[in-house]
C-alpha atoms as a PDB file:
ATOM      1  CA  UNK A   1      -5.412  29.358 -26.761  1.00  0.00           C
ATOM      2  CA  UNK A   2      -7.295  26.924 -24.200  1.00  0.00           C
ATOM      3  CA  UNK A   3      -7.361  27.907 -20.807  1.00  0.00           C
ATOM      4  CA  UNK A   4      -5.527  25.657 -18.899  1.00  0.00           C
ATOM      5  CA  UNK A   5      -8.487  24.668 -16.336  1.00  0.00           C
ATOM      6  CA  UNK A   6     -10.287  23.619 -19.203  1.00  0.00           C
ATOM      7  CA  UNK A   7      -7.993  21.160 -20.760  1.00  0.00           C
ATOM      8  CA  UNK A   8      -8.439  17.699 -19.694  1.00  0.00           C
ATOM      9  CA  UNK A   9      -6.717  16.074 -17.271  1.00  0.00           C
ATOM     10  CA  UNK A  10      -4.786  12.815 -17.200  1.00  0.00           C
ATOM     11  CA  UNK A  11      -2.284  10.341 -15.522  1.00  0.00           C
ATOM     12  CA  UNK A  12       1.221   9.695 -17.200  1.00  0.00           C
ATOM     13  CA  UNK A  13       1.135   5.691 -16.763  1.00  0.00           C
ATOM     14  CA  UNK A  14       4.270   5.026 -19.065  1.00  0.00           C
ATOM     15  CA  UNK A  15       6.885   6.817 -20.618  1.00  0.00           C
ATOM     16  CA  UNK A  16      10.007   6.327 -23.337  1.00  0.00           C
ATOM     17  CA  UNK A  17      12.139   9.642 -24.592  1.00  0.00           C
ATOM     18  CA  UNK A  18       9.294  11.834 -26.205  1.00  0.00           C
ATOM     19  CA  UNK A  19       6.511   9.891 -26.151  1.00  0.00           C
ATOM     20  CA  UNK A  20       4.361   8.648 -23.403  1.00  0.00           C
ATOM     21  CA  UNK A  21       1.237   6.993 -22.394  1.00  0.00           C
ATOM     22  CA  UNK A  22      -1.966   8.989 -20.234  1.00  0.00           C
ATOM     23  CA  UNK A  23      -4.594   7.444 -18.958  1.00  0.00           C
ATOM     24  CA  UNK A  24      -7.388   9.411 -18.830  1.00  0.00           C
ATOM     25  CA  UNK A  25     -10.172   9.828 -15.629  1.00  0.00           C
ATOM     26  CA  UNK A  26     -12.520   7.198 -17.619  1.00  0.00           C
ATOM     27  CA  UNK A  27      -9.591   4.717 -18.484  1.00  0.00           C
ATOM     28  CA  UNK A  28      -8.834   4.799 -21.674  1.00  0.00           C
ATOM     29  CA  UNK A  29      -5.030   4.752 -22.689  1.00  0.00           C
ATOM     30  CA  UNK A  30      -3.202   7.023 -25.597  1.00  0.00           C
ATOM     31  CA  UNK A  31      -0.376   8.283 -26.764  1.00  0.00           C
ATOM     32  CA  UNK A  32       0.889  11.545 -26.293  1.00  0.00           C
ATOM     33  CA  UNK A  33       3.458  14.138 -26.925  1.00  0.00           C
ATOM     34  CA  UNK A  34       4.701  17.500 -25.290  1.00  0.00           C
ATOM     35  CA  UNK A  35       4.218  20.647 -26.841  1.00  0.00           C
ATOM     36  CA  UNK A  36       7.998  21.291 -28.195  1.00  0.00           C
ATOM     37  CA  UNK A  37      11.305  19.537 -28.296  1.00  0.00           C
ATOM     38  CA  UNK A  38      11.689  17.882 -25.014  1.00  0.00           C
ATOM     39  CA  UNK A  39       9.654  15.986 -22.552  1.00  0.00           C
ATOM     40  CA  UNK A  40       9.959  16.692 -18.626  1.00  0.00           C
ATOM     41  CA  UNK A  41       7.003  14.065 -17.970  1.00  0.00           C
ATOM     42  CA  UNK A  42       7.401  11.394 -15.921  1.00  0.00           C
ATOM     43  CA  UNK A  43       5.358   8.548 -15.012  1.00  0.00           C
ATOM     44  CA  UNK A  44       2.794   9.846 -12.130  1.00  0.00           C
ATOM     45  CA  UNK A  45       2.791  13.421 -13.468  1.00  0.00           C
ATOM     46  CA  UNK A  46      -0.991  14.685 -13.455  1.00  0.00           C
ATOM     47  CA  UNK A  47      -0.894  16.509 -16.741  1.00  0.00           C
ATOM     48  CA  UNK A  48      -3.231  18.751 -18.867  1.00  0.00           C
ATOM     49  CA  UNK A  49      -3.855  17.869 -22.484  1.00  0.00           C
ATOM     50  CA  UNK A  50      -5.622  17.761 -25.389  1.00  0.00           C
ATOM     51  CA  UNK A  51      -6.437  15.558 -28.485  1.00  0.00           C
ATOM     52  CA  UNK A  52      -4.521  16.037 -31.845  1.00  0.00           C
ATOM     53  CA  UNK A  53      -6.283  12.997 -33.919  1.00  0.00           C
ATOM     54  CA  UNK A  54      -5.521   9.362 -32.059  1.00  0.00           C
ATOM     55  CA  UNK A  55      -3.110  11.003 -30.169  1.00  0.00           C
ATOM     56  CA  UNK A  56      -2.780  13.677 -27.697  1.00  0.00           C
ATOM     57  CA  UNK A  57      -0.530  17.000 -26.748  1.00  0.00           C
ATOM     58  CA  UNK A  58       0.313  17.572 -23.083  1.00  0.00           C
ATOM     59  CA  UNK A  59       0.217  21.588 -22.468  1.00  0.00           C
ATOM     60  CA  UNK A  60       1.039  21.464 -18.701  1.00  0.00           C
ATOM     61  CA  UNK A  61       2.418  19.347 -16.099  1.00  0.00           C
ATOM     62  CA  UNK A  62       0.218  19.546 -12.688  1.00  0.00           C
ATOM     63  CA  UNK A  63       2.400  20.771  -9.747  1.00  0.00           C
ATOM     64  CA  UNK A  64       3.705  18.149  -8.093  1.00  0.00           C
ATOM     65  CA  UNK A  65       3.800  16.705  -4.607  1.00  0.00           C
ATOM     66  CA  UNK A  66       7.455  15.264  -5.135  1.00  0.00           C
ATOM     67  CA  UNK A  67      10.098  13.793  -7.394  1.00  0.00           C
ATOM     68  CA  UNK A  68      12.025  10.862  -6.810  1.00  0.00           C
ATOM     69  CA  UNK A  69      15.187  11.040  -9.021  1.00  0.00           C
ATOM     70  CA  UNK A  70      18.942   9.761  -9.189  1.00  0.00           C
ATOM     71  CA  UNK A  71      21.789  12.124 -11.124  1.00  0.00           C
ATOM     72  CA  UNK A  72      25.470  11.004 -11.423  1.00  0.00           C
ATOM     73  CA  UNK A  73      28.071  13.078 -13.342  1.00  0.00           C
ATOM     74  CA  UNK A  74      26.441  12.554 -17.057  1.00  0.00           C
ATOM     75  CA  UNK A  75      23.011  12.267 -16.306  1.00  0.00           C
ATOM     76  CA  UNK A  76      19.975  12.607 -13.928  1.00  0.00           C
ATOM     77  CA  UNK A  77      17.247  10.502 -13.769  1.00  0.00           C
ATOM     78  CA  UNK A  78      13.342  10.732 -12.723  1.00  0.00           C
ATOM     79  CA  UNK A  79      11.826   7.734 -11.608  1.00  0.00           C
ATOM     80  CA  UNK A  80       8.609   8.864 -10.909  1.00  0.00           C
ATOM     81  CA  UNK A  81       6.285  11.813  -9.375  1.00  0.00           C
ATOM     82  CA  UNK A  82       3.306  12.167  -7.101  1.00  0.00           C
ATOM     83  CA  UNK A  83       4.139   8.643  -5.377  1.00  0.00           C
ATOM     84  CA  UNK A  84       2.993   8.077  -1.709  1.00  0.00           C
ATOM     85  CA  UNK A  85       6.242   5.340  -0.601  1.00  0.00           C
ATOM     86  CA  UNK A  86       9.333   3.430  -1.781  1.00  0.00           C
ATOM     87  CA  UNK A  87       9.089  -0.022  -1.380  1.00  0.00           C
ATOM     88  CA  UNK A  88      12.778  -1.341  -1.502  1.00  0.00           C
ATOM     89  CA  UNK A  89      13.239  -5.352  -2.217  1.00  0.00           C
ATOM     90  CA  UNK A  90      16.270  -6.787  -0.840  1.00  0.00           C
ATOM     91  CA  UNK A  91      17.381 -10.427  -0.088  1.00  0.00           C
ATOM     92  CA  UNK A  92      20.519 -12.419   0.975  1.00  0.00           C
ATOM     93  CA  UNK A  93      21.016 -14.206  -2.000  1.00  0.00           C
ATOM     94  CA  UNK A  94      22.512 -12.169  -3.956  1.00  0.00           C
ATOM     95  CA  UNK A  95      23.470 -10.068  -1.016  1.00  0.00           C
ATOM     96  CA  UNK A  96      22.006  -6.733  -1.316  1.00  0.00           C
ATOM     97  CA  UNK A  97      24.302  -3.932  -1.750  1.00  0.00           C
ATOM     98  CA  UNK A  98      24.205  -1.414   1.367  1.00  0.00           C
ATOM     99  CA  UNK A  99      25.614   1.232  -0.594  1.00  0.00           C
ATOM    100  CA  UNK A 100      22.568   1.148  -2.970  1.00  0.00           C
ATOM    101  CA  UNK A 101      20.317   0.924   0.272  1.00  0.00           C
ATOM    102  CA  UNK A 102      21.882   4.235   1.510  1.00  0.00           C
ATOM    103  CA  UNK A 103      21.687   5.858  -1.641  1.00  0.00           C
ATOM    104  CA  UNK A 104      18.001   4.929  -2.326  1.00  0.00           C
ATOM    105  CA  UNK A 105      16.801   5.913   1.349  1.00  0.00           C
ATOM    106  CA  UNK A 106      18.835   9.203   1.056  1.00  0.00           C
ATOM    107  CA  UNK A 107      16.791  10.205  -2.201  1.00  0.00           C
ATOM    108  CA  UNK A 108      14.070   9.371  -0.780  1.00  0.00           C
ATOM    109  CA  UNK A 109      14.158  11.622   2.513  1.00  0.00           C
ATOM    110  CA  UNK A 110      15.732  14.549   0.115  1.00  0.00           C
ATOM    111  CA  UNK A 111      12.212  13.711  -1.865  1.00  0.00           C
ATOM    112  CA  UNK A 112      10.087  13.751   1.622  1.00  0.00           C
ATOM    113  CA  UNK A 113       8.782  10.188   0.689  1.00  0.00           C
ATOM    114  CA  UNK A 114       8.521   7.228   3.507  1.00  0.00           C
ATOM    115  CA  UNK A 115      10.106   4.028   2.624  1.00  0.00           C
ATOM    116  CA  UNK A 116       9.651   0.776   3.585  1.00  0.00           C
ATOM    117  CA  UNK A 117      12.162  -2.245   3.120  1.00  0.00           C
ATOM    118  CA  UNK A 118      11.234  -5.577   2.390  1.00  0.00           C
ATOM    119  CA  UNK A 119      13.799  -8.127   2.871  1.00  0.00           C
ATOM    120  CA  UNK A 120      12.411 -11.120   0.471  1.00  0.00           C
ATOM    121  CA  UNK A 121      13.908 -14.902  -0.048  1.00  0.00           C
ATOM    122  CA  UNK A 122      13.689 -15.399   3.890  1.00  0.00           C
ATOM    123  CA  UNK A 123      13.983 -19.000   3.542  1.00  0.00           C
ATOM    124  CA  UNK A 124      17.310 -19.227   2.466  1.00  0.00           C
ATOM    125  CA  UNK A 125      19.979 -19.623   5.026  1.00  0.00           C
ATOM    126  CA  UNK A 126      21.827 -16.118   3.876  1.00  0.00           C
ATOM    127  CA  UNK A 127      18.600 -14.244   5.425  1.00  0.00           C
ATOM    128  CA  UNK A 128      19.669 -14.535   9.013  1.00  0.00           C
ATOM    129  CA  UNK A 129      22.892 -12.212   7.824  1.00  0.00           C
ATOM    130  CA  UNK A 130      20.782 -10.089   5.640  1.00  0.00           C
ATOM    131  CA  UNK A 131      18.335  -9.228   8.710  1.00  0.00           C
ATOM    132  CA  UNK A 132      21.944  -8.511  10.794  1.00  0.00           C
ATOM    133  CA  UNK A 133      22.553  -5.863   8.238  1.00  0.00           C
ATOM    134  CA  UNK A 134      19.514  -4.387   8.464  1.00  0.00           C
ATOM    135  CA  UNK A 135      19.176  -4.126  12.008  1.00  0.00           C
ATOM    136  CA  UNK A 136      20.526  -0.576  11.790  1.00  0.00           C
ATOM    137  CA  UNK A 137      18.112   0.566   9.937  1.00  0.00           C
ATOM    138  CA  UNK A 138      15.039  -0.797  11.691  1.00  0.00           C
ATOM    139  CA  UNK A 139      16.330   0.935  14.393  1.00  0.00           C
ATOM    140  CA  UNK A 140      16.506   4.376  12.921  1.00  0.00           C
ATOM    141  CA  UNK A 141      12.692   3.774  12.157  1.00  0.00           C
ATOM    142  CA  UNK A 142      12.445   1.884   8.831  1.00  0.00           C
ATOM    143  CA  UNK A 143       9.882  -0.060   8.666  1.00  0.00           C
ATOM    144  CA  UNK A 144      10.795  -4.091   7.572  1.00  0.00           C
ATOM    145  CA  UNK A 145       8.564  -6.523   6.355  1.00  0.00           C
ATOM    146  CA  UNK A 146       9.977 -10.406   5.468  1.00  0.00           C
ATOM    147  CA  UNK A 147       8.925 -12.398   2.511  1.00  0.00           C
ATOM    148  CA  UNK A 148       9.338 -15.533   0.694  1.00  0.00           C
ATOM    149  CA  UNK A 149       7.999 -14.235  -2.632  1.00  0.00           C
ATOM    150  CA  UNK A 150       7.949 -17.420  -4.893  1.00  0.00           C
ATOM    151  CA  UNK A 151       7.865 -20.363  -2.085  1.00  0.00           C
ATOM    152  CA  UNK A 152       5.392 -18.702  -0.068  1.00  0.00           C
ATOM    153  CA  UNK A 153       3.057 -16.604  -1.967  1.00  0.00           C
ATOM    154  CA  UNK A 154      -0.172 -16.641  -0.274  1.00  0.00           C
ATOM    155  CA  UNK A 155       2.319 -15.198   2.333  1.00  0.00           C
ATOM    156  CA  UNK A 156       3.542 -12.628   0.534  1.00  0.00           C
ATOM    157  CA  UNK A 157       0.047 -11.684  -0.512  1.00  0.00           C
ATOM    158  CA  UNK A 158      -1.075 -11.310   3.342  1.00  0.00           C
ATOM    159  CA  UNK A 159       1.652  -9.166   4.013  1.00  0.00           C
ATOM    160  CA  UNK A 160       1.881  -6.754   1.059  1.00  0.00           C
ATOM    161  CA  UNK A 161      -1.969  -6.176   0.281  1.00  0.00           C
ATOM    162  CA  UNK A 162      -2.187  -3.686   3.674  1.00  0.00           C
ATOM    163  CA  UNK A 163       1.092  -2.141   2.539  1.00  0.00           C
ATOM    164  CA  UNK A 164       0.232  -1.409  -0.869  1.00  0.00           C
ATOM    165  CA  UNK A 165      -3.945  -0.788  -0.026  1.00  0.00           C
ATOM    166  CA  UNK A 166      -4.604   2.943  -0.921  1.00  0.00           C
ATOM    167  CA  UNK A 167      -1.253   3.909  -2.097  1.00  0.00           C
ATOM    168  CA  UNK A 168       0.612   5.383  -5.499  1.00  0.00           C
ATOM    169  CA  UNK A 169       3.882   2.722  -4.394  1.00  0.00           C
ATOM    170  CA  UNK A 170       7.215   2.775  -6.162  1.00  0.00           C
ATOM    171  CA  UNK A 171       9.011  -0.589  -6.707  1.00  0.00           C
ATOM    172  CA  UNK A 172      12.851  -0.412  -6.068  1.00  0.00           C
ATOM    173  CA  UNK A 173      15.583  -3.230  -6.162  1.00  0.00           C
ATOM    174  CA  UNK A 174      18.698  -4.467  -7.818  1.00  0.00           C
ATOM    175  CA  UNK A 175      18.660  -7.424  -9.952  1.00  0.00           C
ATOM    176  CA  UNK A 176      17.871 -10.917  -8.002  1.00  0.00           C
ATOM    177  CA  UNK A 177      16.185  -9.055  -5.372  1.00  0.00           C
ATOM    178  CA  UNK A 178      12.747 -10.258  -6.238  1.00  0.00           C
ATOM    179  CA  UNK A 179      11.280  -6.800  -7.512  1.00  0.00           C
ATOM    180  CA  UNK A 180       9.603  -8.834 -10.877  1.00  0.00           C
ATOM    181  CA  UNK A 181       8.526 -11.388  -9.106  1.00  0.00           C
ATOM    182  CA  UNK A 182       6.933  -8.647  -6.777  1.00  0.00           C
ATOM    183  CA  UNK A 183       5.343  -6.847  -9.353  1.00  0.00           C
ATOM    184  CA  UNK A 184       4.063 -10.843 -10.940  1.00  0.00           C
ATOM    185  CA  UNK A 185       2.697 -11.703  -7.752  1.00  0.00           C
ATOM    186  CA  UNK A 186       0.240  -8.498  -7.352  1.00  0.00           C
ATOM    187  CA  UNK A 187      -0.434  -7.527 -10.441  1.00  0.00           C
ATOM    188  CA  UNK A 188      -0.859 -10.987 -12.569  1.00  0.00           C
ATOM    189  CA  UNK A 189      -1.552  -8.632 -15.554  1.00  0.00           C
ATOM    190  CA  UNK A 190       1.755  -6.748 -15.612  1.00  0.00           C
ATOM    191  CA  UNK A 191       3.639  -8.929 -18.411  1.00  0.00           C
ATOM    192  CA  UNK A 192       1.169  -8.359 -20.708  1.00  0.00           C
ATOM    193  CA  UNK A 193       0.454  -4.649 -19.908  1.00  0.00           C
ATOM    194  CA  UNK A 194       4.184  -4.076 -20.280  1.00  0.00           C
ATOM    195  CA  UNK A 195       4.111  -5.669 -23.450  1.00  0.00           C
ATOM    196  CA  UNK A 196       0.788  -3.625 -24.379  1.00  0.00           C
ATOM    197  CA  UNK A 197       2.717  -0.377 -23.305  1.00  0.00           C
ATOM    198  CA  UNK A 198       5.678  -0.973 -25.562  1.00  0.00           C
ATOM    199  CA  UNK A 199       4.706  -2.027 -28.526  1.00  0.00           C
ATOM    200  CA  UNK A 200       2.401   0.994 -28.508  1.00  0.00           C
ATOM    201  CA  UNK A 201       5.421   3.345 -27.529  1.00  0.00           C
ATOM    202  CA  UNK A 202       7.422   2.116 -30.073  1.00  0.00           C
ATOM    203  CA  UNK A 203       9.993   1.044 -27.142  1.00  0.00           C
ATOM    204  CA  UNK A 204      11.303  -2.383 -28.296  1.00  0.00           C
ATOM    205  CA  UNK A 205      14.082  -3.551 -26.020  1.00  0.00           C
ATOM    206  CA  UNK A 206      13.754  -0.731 -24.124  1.00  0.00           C
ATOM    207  CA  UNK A 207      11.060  -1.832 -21.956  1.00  0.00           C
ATOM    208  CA  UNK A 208      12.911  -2.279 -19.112  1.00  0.00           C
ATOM    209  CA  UNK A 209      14.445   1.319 -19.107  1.00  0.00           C
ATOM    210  CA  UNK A 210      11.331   3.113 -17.962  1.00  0.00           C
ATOM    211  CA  UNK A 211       8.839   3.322 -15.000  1.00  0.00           C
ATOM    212  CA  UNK A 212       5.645   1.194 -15.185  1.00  0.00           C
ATOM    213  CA  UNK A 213       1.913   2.318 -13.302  1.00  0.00           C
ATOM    214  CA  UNK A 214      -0.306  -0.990 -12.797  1.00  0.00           C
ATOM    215  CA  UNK A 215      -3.272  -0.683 -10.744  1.00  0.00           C
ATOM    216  CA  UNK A 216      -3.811  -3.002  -8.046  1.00  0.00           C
ATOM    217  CA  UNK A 217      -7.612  -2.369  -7.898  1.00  0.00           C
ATOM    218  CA  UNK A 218      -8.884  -3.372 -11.766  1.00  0.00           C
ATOM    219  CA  UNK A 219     -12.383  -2.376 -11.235  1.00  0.00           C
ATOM    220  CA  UNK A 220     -11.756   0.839  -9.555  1.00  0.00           C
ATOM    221  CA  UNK A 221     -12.313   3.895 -11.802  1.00  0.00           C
ATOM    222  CA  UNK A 222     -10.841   7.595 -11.533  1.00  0.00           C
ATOM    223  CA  UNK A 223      -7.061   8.744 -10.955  1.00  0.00           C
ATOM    224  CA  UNK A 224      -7.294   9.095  -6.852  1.00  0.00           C
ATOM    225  CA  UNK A 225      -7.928   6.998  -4.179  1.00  0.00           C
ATOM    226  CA  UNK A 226      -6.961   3.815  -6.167  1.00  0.00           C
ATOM    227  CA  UNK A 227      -3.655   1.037  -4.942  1.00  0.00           C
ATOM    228  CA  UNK A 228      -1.005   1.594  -7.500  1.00  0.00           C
ATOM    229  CA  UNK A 229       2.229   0.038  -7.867  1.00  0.00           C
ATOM    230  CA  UNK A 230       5.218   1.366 -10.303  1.00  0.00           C
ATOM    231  CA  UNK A 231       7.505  -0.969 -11.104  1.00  0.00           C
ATOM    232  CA  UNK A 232      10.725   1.073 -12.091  1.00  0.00           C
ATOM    233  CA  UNK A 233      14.242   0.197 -13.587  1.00  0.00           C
ATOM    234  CA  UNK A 234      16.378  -2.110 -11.878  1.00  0.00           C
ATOM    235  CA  UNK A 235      19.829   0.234 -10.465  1.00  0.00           C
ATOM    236  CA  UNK A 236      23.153  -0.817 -10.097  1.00  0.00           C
ATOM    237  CA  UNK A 237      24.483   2.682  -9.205  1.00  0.00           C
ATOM    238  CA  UNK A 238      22.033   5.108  -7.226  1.00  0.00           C
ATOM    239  CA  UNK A 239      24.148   8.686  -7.877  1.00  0.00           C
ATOM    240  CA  UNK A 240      23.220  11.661  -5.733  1.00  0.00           C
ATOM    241  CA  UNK A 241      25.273  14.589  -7.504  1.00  0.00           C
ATOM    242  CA  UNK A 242      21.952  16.828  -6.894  1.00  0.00           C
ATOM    243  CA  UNK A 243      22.619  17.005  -3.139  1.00  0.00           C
ATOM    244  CA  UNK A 244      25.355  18.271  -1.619  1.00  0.00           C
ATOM    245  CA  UNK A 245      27.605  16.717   0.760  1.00  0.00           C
ATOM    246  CA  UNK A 246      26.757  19.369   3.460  1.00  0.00           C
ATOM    247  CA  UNK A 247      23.037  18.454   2.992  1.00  0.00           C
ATOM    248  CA  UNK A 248      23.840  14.471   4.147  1.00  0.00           C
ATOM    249  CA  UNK A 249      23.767  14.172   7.080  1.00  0.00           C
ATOM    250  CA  UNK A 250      20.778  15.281   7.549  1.00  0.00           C
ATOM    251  CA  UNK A 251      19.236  13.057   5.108  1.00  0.00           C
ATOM    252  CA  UNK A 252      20.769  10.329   7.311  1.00  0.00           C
ATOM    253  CA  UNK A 253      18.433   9.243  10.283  1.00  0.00           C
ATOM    254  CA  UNK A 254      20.869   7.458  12.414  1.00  0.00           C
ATOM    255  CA  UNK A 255      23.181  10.801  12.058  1.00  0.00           C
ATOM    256  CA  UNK A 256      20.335  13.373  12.168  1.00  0.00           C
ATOM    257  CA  UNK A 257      19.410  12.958  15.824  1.00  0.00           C
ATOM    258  CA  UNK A 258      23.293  13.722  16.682  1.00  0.00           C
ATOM    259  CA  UNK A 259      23.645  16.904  14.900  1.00  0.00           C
ATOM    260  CA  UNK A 260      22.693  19.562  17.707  1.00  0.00           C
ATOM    261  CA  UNK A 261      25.706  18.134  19.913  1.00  0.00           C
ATOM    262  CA  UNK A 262      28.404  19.246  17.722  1.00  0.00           C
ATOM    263  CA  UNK A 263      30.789  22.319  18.704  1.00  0.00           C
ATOM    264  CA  UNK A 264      30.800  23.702  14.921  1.00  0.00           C
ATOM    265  CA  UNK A 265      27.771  24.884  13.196  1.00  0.00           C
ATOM    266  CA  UNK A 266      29.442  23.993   9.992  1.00  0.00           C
ATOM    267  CA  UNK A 267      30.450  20.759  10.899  1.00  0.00           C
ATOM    268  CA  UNK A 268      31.420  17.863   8.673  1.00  0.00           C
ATOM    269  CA  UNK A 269      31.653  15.427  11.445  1.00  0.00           C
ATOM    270  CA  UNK A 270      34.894  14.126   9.347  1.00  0.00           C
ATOM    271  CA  UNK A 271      37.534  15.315  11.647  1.00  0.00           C
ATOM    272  CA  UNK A 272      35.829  18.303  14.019  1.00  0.00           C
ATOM    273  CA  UNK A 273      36.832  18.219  17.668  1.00  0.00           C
ATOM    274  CA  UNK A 274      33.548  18.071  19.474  1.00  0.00           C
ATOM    275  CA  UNK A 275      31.679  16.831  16.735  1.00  0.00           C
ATOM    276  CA  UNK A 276      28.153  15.108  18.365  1.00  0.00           C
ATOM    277  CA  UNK A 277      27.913  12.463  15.184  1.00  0.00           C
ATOM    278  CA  UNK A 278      31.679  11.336  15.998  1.00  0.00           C
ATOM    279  CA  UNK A 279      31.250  10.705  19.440  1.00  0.00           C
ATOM    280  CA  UNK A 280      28.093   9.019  18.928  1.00  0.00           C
ATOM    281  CA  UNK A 281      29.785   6.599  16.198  1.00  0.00           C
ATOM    282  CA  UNK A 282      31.944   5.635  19.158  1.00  0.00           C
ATOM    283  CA  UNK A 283      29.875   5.046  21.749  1.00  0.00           C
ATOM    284  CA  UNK A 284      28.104   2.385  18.953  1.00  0.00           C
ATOM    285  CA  UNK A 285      24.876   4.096  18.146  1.00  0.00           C
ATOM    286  CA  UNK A 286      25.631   4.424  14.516  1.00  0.00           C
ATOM    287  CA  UNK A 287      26.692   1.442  12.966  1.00  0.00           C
ATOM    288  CA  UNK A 288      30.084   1.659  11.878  1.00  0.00           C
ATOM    289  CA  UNK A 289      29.043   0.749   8.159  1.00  0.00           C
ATOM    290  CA  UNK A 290      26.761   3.566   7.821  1.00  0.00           C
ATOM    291  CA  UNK A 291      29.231   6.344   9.086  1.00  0.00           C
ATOM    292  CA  UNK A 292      31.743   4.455   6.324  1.00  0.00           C
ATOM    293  CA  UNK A 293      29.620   5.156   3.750  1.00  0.00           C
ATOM    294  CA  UNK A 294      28.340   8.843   5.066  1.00  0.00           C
ATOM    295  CA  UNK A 295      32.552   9.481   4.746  1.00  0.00           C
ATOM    296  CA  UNK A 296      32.517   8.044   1.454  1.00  0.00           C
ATOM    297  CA  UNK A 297      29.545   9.889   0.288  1.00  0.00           C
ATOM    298  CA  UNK A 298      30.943  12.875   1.243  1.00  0.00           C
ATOM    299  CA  UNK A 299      33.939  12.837  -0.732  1.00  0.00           C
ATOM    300  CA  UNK A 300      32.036  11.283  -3.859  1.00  0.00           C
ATOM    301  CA  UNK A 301      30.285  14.114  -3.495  1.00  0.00           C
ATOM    302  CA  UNK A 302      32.471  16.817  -2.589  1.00  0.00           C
ATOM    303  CA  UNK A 303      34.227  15.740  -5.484  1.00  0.00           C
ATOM    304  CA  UNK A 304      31.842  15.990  -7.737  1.00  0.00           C
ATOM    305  CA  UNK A 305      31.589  19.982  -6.293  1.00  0.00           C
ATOM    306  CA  UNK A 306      34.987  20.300  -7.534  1.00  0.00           C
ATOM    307  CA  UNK A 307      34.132  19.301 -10.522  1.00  0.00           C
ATOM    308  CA  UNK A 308      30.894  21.268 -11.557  1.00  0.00           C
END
């Protein structure tokens, strides 16, 4: 058996069921399988393989630095691994959903990676309430850029190419955000490397089910150090069934700073006298939307306990 230092390394760049596509340290692109029945690659894995023909066999997944994934009572899904920030697109029209917002941002601080938001479509006139809603969420440190993907590109350009410089970025949004036209707009290649991908993967109509890698620099060579962007699967539901409700609050900014003033150590800040999250819902420094949807999280969740 080969030592595992001494089998080659590569970069999962796409993936669908068993099979998925590595790029290897020179460039080149193949298929490959996992040894045995069932694949726990995902696309940003660092993995150790070898050839078997045209193709390859993956032996071992690197350790990774995190794991951004969603689970809801049937299923759990990985979106990616190893990726330095979450770039959530939003717009007015359609109005984002806040509950997805929460959701995503709540992963995403269970998975210690920074997100950004990015409201886009800031010329139409439903932007002014979309930047209202997100006023919370600037102020519990979020980052927010403002776009105007398709009417103002060279814009859009200025404004992403610092934000994306240097970095392994995940693409988030729900449909009509913008997130194609994103991916379009900074990676003019993407259609046809998605197309490239798929075919070759055997993946049909199912191209739009799995997590994309496009690099941003084309003439850059080697797995580090390079501008990435993954463009992932558009979500309508974001479930969080692999945290539990008692874990929350703390994955809530705007409710973190509060939790050293309540009277209980095993608060729920749902109906404790003294509770420091209550009383600072009351006095207005966290939005009343956002300790709605902690209080509905918490019995989705808690529910969900029951259950399992």
């Amino acid at each position: 058996m080969v030592a595992r230092a001494e089998l080659d390394l590569a970069l999962v760049v796409g993936s669908h069921g068993r099979h998925v596509m590595i790029e290897t340290p020179e460039g080149q692109r193949l298929i490959a399988h996992p040894r045995g029945k069932k694949s726990a690659c995902v696309v940003g894995d660092r993995v150790r393989w070898q050839r078997a023909g045209d193709e390859g066999v993956i032996e071992a997944i690197e350790p990774r630095r995190n794991l951004l994934m969603r689970q809801d009572e049937w299923r759990h899904k990985s979106f990616a691994a190893n990726i330095d920030q979450l770039l959530v697109v939003l717009a007015g029209e359609p109005m984002f959903s806040e509950s997805q917002l929460t959701r995503a941002l709540i992963a995403t601080e269970d998975a210690g990676i920074p997100a950004t938001l990015l409201l886009n479509k800031v010329d139409v006139p439903q932007a002014a309430t979309a930047r209202e809603r997100l006023r919370p969420y600037a102020a519990m440190g979020y980052t927010l850029h403002e776009t105007a993907l398709k009417t103002r590109p060279d814009e859009a350009r200025a404004t992403l190419a610092p934000l994306l410089a240097g970095r392994a970025t995940l693409v988030l949004g729900a449909s009509g955000m913008g997130k194609s036209t994103l991916i379009n707009l900074v990676v003019p290649s993407a259609q046809a490397e998605t197309q490239e991908v798929s075919q070759a993967l055997n993946s049909g109509k199912h191209t739009t089910t799995t997590t994309r890698w496009y690099w941003l620099d084309e003439t850059a060579s080697g797995l580090d150090g390079r501008g990435a962007i993954l463009d992932s699967p558009g979500f309508q539901e974001f479930g969080l069934m692999h945290i539990t409700p008692q874990r929350l609050a703390e994955l809530m900014p705007d409710l973190r700073q509060h939790l050293g003033a309540c009277r209980f150590y095993n608060c729920t800040h749902r109906h404790e006298p003294g509770c420091g999250v209550r009383d600072a819902a009351d006095r207005g420094e966290i939005a009343p939307t956002r300790y709605r949807l902690y209080a509905g999280l918490w019995d989705e969740l808690e529910a969900g306990q029951r259950k399992g």
